[in-house]
N, C-alpha and C. Protein backbone atom coordinates (compact mmCIF):
# COMPACT_ATOMS: atom_id res chain seq x y z
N UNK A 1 -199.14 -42.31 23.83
CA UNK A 1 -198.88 -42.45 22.41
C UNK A 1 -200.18 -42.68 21.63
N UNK A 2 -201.37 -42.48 22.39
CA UNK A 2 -202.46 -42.64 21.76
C UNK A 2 -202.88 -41.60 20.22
N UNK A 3 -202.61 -40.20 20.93
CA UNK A 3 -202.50 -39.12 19.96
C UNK A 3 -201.90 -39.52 18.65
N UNK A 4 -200.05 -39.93 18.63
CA UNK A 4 -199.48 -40.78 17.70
C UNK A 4 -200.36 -41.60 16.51
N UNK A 5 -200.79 -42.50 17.59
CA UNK A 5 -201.27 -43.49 16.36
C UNK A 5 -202.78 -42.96 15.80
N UNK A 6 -203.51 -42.16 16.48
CA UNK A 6 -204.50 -41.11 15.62
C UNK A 6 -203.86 -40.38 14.51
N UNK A 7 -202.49 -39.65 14.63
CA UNK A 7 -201.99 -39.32 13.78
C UNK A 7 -201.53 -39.81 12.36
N UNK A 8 -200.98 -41.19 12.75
CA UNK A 8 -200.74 -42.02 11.79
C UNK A 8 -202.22 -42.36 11.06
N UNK A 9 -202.86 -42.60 12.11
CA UNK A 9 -204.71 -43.30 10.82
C UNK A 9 -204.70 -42.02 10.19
N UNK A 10 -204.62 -40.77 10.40
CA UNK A 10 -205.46 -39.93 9.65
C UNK A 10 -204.25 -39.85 8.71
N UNK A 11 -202.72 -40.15 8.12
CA UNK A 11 -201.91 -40.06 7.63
C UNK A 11 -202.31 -40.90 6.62
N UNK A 12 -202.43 -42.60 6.98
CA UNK A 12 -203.25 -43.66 6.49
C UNK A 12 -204.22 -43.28 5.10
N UNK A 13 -205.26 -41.93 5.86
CA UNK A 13 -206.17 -41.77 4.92
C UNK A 13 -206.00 -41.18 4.16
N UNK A 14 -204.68 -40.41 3.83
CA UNK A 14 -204.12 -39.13 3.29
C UNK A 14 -204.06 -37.88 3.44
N UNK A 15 -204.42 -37.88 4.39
CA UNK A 15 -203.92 -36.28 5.24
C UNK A 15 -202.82 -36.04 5.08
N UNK A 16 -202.35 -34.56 5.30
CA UNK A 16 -201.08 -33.88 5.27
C UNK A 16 -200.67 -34.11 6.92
N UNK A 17 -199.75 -33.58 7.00
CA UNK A 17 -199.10 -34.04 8.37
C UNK A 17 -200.10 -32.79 9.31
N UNK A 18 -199.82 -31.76 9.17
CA UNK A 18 -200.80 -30.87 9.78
C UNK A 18 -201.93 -30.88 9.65
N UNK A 19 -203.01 -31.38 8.65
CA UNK A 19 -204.35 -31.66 8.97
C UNK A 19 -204.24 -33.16 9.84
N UNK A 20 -203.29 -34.21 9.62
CA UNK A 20 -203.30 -35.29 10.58
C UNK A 20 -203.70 -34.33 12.23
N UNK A 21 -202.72 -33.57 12.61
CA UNK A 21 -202.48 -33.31 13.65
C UNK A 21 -203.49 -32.96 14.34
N UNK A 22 -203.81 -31.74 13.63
CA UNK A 22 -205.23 -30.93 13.42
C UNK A 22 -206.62 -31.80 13.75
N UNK A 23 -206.88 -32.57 13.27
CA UNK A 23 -207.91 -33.66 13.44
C UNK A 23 -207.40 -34.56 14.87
N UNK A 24 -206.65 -35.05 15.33
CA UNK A 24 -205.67 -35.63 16.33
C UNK A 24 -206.26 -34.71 17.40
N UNK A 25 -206.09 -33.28 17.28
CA UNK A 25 -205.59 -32.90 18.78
C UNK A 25 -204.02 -32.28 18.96
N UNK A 26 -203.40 -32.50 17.97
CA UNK A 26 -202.29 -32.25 18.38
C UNK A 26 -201.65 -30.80 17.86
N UNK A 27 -200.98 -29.49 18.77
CA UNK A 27 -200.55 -28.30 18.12
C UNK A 27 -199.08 -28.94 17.83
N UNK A 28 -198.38 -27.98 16.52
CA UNK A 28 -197.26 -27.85 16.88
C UNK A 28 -196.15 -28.08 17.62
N UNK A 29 -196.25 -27.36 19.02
CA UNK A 29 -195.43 -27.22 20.04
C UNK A 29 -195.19 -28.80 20.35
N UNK A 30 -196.31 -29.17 20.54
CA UNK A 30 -196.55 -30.77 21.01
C UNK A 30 -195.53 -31.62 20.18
N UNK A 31 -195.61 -31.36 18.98
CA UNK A 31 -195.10 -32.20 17.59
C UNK A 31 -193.57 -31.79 17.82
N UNK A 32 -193.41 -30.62 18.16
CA UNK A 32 -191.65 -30.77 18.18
C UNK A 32 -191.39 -31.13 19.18
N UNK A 33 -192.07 -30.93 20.74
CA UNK A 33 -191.50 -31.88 21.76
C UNK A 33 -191.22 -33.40 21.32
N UNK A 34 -192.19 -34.12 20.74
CA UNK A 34 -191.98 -35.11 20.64
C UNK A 34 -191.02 -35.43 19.80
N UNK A 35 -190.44 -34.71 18.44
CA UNK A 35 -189.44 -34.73 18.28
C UNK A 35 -188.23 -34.41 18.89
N UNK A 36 -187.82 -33.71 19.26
CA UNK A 36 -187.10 -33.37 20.74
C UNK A 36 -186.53 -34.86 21.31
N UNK A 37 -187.37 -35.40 21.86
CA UNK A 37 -187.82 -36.43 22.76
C UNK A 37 -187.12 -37.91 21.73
N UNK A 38 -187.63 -37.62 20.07
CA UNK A 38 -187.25 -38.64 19.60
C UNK A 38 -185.97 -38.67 19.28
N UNK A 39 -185.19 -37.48 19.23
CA UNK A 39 -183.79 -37.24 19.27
C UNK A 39 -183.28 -37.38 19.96
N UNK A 40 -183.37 -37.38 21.77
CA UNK A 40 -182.96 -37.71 22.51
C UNK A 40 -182.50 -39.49 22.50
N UNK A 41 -183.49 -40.31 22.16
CA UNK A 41 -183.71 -41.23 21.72
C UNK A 41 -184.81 -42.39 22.23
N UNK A 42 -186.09 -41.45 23.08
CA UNK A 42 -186.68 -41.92 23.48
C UNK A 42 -187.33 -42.80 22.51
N UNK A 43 -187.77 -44.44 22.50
CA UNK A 43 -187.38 -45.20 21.18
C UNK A 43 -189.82 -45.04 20.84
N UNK A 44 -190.14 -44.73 21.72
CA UNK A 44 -191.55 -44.94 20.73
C UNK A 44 -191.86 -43.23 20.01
N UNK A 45 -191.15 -42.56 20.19
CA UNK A 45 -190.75 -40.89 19.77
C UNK A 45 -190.36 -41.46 18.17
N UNK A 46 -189.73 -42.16 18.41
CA UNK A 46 -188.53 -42.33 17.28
C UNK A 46 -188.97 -43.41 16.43
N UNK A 47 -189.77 -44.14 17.32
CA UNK A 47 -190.12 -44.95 16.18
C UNK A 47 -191.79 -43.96 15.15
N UNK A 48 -192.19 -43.11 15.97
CA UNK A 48 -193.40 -42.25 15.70
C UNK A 48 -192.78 -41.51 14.28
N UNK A 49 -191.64 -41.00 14.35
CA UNK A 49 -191.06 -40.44 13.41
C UNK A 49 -190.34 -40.86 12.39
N UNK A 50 -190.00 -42.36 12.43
CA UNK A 50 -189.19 -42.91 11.13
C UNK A 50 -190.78 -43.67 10.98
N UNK A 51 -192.09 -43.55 11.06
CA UNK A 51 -193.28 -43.96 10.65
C UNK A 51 -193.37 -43.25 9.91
N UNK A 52 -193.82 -41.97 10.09
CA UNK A 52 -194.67 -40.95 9.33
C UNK A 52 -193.74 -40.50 8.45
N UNK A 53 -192.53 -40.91 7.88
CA UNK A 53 -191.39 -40.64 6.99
C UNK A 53 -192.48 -41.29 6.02
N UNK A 54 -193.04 -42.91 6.36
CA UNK A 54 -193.44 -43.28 5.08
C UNK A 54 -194.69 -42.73 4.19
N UNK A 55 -195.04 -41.92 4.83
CA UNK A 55 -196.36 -41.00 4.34
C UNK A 55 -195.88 -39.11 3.60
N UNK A 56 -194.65 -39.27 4.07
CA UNK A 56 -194.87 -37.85 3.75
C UNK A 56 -193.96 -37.84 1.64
């Protein structure tokens, strides 16, 4: 979940969700697994995603 919380700082600074990512390391594909994952209800997935609600 390291990637995650890179995601969130660069969110922090005002990045868009895709330049977050972009800067992170992280493609796409990656980003919907983990959604995927947070639907399932894996709970730090899920908590990754009711986070970055507050930025967008």
């Amino acid at each position: 979940m390291i990637l995650s919380k890179n995601i969130l700082k660069y969110l922090k600074e005002g990045k868009t969700l895709e330049e977050a990512c972009a800067k992170a390391g992280v493609v796409q594909n990656e980003l919907n697994i983990w959604k995927l994952w947070a639907d399932k209800g894996l709970q730090p997935y899920a908590d990754f995603f009711r986070e970055i609600q507050n930025y967008r």
